[in-house]
C-alpha atoms as a PDB file:
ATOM      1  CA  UNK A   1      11.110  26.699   3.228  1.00  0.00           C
ATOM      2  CA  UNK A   2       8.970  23.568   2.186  1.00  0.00           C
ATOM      3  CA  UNK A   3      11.034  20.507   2.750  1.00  0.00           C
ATOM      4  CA  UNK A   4      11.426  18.694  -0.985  1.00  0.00           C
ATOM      5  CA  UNK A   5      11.010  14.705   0.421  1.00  0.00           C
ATOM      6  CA  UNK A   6       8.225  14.056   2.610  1.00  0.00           C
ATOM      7  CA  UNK A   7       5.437  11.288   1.824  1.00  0.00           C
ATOM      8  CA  UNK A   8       2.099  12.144   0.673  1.00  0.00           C
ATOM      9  CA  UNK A   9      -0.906   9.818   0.583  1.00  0.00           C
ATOM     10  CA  UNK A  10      -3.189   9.936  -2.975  1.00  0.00           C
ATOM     11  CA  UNK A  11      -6.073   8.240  -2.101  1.00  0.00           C
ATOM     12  CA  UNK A  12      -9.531   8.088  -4.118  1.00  0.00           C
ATOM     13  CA  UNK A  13     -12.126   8.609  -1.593  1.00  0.00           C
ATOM     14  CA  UNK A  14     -13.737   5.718   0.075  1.00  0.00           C
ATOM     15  CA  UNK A  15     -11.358   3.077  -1.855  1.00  0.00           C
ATOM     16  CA  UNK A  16      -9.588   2.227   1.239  1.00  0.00           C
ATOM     17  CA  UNK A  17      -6.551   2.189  -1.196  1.00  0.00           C
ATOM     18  CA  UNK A  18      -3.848   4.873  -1.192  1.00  0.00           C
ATOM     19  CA  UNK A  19      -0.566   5.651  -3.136  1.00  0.00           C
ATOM     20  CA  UNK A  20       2.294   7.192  -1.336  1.00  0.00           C
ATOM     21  CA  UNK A  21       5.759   8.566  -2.786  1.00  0.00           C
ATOM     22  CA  UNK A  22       7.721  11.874  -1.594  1.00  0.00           C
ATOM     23  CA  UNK A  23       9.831  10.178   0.981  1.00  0.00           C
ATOM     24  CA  UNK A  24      13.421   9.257  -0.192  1.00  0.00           C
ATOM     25  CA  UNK A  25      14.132   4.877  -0.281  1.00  0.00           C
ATOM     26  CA  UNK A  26      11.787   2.584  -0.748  1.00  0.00           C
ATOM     27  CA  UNK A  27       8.831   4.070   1.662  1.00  0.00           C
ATOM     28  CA  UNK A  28       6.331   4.650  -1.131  1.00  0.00           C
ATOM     29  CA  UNK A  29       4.435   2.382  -2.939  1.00  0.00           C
ATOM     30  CA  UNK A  30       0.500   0.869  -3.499  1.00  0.00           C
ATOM     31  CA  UNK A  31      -1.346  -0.068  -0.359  1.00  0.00           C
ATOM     32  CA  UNK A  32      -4.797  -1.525   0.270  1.00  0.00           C
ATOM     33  CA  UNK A  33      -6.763  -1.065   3.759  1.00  0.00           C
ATOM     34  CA  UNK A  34      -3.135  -1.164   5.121  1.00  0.00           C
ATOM     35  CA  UNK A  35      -3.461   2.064   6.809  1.00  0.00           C
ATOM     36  CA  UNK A  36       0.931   3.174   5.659  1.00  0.00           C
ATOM     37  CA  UNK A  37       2.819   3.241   2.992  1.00  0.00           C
ATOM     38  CA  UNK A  38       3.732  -0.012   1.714  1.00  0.00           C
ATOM     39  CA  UNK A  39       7.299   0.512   1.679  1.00  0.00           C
ATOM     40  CA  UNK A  40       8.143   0.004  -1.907  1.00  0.00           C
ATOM     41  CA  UNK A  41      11.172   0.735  -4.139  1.00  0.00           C
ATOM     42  CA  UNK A  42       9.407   3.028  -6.715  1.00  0.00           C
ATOM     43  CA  UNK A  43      10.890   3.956  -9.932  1.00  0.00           C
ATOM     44  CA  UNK A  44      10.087   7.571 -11.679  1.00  0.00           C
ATOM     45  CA  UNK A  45      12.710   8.064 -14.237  1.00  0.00           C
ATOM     46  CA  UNK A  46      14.567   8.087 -17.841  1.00  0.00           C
ATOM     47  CA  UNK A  47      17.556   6.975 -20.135  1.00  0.00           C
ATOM     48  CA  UNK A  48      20.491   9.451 -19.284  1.00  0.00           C
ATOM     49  CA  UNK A  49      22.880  10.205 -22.353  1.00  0.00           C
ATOM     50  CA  UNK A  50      25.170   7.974 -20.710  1.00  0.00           C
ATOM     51  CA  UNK A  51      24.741   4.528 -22.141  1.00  0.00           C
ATOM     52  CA  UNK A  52      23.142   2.254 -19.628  1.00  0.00           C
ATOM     53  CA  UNK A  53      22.608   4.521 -17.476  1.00  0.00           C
ATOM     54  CA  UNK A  54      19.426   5.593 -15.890  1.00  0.00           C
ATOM     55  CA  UNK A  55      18.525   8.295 -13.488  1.00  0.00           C
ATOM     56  CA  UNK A  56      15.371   8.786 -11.481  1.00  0.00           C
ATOM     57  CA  UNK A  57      13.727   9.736  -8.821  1.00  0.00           C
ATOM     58  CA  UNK A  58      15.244   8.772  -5.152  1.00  0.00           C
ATOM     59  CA  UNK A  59      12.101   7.023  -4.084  1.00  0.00           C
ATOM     60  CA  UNK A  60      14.552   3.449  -4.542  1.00  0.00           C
ATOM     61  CA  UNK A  61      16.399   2.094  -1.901  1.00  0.00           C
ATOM     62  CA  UNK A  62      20.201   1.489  -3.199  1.00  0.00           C
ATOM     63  CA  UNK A  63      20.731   2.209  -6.981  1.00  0.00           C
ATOM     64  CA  UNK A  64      20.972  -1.556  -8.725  1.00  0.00           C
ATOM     65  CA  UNK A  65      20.804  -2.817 -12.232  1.00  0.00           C
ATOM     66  CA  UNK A  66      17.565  -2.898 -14.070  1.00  0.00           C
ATOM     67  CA  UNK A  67      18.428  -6.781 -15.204  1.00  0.00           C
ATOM     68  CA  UNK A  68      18.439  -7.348 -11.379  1.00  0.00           C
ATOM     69  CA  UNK A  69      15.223  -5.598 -10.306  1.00  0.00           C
ATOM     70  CA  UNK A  70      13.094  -7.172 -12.571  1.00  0.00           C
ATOM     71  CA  UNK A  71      14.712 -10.602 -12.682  1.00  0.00           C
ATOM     72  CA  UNK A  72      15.879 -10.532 -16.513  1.00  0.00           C
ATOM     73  CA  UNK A  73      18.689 -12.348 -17.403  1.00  0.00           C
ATOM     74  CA  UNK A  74      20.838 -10.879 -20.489  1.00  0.00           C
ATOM     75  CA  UNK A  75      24.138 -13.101 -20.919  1.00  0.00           C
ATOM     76  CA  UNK A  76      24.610 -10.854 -23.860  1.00  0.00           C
ATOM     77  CA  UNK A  77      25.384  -7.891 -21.414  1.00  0.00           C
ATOM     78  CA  UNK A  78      28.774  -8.120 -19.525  1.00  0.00           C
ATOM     79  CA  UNK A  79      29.164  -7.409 -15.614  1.00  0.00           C
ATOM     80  CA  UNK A  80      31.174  -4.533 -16.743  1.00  0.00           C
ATOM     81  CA  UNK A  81      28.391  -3.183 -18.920  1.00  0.00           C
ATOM     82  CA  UNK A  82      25.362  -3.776 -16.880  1.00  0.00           C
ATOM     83  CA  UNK A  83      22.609  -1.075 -16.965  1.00  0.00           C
ATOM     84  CA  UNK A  84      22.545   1.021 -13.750  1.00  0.00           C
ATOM     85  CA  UNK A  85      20.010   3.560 -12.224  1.00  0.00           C
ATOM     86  CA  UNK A  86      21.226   6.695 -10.574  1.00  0.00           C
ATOM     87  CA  UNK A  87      19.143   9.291  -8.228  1.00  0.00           C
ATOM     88  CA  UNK A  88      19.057  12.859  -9.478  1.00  0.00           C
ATOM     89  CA  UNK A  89      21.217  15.059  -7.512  1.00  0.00           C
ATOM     90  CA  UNK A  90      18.472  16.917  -4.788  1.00  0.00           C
ATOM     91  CA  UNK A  91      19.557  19.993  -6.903  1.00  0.00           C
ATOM     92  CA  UNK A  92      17.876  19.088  -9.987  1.00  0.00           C
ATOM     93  CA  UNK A  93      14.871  18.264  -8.592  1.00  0.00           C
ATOM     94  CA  UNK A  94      11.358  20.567  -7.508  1.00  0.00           C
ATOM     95  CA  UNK A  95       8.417  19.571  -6.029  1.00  0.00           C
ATOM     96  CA  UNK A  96       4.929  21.299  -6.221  1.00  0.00           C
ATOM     97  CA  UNK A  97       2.105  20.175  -3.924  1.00  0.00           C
ATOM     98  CA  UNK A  98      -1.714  21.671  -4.143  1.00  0.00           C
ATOM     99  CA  UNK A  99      -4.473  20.829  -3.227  1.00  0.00           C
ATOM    100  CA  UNK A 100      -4.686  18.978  -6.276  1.00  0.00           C
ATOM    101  CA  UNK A 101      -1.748  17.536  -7.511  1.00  0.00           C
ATOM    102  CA  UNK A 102       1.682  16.626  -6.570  1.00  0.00           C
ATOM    103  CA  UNK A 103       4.286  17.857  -9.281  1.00  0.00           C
ATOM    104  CA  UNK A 104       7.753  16.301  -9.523  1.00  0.00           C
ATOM    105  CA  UNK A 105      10.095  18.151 -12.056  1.00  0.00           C
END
């Protein structure tokens, strides 16, 4: 059996540029003549029907509020009722990897 998380590189040929995801945390991400992954919390994902919550892919490092990631401020939102984002469970998650393309469902 195919393991589910494991990095792959999608580079354009001769751009010296690459983008990796596939490995759970932050170990993804857009590099540039680096030569690895950059090591970046990616986020792949949608609204849940839970309000404020958001699940996506586990290519993050430690599930935080959206406010905090991208350095918003909303005093309008309360601690209590701070938008989250959640991993899918492993369970709800395939992968399909050609030649070609690298499917996430």
């Amino acid at each position: 059996m195919t393991p589910l998380f494991f990095n792959t590189h999608h580079a354009p040929a001769g751009a010296f540029a690459s983008f990796t995801l596939g490995q759970r945390g932050a170990s993804g991400g857009l590099d540039l003549e680096r030569g690895c992954p950059a090591g970046e919390s990616i986020y792949i994902g949608c609204e849940s029907g839970r309000t404020g919550v958001f699940e996506a892919l586990p290519f993050f490092d430690a599930p935080v509020s959206p406010l905090d990631q991208f350095g918003l401020t909303d005093t309008s939102v309360s601690s209590a009722k701070k938008l989250r984002v959640d991993p899918f469970p492993d369970a709800a998650i395939q992968r399909s990897v050609t030649a070609c393309t690298d499917t996430w469902t």
